[in-house]
Each structure stands twice: as C-alpha cells, then as structure tokens.
N, C-alpha and C. Protein backbone atom coordinates (compact mmCIF):
# COMPACT_ATOMS: atom_id res chain seq x y z
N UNK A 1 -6.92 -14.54 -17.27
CA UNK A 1 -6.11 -14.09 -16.15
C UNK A 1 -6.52 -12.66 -15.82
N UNK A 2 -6.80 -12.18 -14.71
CA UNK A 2 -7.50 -11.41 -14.34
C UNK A 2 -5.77 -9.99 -13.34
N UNK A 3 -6.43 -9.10 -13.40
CA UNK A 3 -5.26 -8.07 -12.83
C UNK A 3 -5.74 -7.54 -11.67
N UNK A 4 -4.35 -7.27 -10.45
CA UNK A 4 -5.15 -6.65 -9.34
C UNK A 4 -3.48 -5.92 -9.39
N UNK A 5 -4.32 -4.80 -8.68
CA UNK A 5 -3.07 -3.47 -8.62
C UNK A 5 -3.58 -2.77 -7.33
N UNK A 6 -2.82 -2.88 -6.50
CA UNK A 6 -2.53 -2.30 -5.45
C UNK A 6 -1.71 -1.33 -4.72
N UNK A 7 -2.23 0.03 -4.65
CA UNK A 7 -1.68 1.43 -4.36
C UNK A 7 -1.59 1.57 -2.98
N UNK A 8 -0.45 2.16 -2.61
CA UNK A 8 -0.36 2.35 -1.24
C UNK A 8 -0.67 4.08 -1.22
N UNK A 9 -1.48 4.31 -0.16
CA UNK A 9 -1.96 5.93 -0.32
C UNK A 9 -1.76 6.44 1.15
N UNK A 10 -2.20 7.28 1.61
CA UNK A 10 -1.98 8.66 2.20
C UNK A 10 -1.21 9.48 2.45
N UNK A 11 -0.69 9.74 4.06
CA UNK A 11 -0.39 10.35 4.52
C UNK A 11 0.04 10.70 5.77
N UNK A 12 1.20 11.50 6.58
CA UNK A 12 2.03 11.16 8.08
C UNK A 12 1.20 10.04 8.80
N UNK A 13 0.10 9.53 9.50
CA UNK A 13 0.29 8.51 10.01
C UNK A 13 -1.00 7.70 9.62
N UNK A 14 -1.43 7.84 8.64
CA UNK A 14 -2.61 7.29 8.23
C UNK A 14 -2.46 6.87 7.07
N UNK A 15 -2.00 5.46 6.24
CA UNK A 15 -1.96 4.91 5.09
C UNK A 15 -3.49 3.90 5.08
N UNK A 16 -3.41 3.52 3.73
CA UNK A 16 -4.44 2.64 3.52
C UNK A 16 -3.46 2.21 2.50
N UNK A 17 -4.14 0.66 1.66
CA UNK A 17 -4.33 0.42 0.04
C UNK A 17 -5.58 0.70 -0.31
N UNK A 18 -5.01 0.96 -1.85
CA UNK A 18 -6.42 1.14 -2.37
C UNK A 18 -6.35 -0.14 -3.55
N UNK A 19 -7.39 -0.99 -3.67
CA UNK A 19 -7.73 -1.71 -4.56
C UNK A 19 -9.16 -1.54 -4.94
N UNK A 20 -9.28 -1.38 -6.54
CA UNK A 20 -10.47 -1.29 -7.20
C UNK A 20 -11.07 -0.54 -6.65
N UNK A 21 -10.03 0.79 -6.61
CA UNK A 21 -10.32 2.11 -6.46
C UNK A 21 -10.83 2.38 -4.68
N UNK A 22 -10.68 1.65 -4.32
CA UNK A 22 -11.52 1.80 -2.81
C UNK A 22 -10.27 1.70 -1.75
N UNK A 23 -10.20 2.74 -0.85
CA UNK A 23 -8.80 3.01 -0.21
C UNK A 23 -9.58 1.64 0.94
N UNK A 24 -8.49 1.19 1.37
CA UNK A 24 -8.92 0.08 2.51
C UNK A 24 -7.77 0.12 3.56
N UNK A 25 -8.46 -0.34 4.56
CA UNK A 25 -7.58 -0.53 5.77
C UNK A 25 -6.94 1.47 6.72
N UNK A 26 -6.93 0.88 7.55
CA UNK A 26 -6.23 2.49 8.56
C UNK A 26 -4.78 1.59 9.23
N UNK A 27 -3.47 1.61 8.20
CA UNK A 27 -2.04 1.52 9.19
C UNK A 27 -1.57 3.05 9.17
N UNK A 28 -0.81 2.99 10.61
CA UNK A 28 0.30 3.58 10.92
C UNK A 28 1.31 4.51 10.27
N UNK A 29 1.43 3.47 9.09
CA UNK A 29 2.94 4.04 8.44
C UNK A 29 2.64 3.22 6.96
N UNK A 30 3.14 3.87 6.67
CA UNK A 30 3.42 3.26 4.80
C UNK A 30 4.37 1.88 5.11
N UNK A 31 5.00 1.65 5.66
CA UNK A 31 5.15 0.18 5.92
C UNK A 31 4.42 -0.82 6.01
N UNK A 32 3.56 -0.86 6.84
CA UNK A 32 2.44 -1.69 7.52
C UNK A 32 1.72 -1.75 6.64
N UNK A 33 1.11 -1.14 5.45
CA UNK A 33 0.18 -0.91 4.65
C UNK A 33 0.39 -1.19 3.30
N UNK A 34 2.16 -1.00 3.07
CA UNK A 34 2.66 -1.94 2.26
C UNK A 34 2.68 -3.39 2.49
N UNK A 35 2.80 -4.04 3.53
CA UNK A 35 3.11 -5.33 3.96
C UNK A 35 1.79 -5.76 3.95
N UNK A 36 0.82 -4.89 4.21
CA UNK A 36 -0.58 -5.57 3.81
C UNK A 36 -0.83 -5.63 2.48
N UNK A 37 -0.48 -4.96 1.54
CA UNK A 37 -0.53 -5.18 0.08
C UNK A 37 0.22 -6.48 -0.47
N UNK A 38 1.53 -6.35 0.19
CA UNK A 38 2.26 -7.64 0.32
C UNK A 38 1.39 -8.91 0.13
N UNK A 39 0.20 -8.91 1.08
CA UNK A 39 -0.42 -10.27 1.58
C UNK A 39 -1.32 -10.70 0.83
N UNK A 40 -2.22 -9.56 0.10
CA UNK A 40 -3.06 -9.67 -0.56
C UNK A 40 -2.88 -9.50 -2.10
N UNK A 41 -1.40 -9.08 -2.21
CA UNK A 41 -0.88 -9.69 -3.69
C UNK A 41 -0.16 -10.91 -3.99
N UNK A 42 -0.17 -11.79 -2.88
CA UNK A 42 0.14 -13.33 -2.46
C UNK A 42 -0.91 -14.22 -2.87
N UNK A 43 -2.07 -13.56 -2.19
CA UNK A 43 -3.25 -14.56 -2.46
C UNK A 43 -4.05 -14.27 -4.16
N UNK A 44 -3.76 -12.71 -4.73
CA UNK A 44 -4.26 -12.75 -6.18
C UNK A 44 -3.02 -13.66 -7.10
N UNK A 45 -1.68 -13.60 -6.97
CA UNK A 45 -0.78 -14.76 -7.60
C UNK A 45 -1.23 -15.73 -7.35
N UNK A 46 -1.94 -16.22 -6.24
CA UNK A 46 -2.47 -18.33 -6.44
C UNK A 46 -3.24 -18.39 -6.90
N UNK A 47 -4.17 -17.45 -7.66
CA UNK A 47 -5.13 -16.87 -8.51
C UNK A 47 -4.28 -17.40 -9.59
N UNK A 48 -3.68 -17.02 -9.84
CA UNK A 48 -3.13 -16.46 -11.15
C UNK A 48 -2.99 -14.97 -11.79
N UNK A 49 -3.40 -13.89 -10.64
CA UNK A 49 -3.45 -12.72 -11.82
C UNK A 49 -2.27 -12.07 -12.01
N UNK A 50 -1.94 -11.15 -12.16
CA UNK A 50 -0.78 -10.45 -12.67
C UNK A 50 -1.19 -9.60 -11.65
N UNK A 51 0.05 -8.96 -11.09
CA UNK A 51 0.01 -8.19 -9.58
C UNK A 51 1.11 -6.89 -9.72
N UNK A 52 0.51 -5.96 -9.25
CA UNK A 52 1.28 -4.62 -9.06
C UNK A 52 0.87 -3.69 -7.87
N UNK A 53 2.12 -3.23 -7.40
CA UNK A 53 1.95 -3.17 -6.19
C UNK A 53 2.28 -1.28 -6.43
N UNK A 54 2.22 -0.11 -5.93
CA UNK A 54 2.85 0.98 -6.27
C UNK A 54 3.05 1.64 -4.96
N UNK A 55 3.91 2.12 -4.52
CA UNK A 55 4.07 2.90 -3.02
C UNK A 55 5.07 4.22 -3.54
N UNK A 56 4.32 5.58 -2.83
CA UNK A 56 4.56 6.51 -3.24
C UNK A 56 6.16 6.69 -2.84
N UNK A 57 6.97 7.94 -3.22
CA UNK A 57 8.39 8.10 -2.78
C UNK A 57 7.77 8.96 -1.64
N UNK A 58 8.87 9.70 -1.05
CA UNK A 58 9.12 10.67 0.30
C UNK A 58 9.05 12.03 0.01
N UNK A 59 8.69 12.88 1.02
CA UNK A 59 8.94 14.46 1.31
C UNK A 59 9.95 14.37 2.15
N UNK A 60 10.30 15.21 2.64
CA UNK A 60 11.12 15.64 3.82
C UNK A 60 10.21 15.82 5.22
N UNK A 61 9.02 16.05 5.09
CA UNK A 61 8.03 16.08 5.80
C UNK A 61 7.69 14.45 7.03
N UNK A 62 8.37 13.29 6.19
CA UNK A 62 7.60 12.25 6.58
C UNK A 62 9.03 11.08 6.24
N UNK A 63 9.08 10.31 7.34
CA UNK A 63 10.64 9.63 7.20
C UNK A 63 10.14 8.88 6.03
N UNK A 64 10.90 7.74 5.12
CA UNK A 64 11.09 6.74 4.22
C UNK A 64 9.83 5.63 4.91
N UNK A 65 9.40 5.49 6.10
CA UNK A 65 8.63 4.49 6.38
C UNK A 65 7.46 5.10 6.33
N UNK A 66 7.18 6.47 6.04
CA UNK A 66 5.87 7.06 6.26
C UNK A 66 5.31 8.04 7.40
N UNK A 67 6.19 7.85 8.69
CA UNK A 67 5.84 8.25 10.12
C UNK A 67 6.47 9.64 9.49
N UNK A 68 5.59 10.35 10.60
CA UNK A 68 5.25 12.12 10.35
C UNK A 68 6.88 12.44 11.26
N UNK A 69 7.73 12.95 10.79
CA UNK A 69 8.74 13.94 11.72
C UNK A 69 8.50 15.17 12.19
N UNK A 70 9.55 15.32 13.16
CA UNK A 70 9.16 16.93 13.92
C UNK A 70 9.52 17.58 13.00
C-alpha cells in the first residue's frame, strides 16, 4: 500500500497542491485547491493508499477561504 499526502500551499490569491514535493495547479483561493486535493485523494483511496490531506490555518491578512482582504 503505497502513501500520497497532499499539501495545500501558498498565498492571498494564488494556491496550488503540492504532491511529491511538486507544487501543482494555479487556484484562486485555498478552497478551490483544497477541493482539488479533495479529487485526487479520491482517486489514490481506489488505489488503496493511505491519504493525507494538510491545509494551512489563517492570518488576519487573508479571509478563512484564502482570498487576500483590504
């Protein structure tokens, strides 16, 4: 059984995941980029692997979904 771990990374409006170390994808918001981790830790479970997903907490800088505030 094999492991995939999936990090949600950046910053105000530019997230990626990173899997096997390689940041992937350009969303919006830490939402969108979670929900893509979402999808692709769907398809490593029909795998079988063991799945982890990690999404950073908040600043005050950047709402709970990720989008940059005034």
């Amino acid at each position: 059984m094999g492991k995939a771990y999936y990090d949600v990374v950046g910053n105000d409006n530019r997230w990626g995941v990173r899997h096997d170390d390689d940041p992937i994808g350009d969303y919006s918001s830490k939402e969108a980029a979670f929900e893509a981790a979402i999808a692709a830790a769907t398809n490593a479970i029909k795998f079988g692997h063991e799945v982890r997903i990690t999404v950073p907490g908040t600043d005050q800088s950047v709402t709970n979904l990720g989008t940059r505030t005034n």
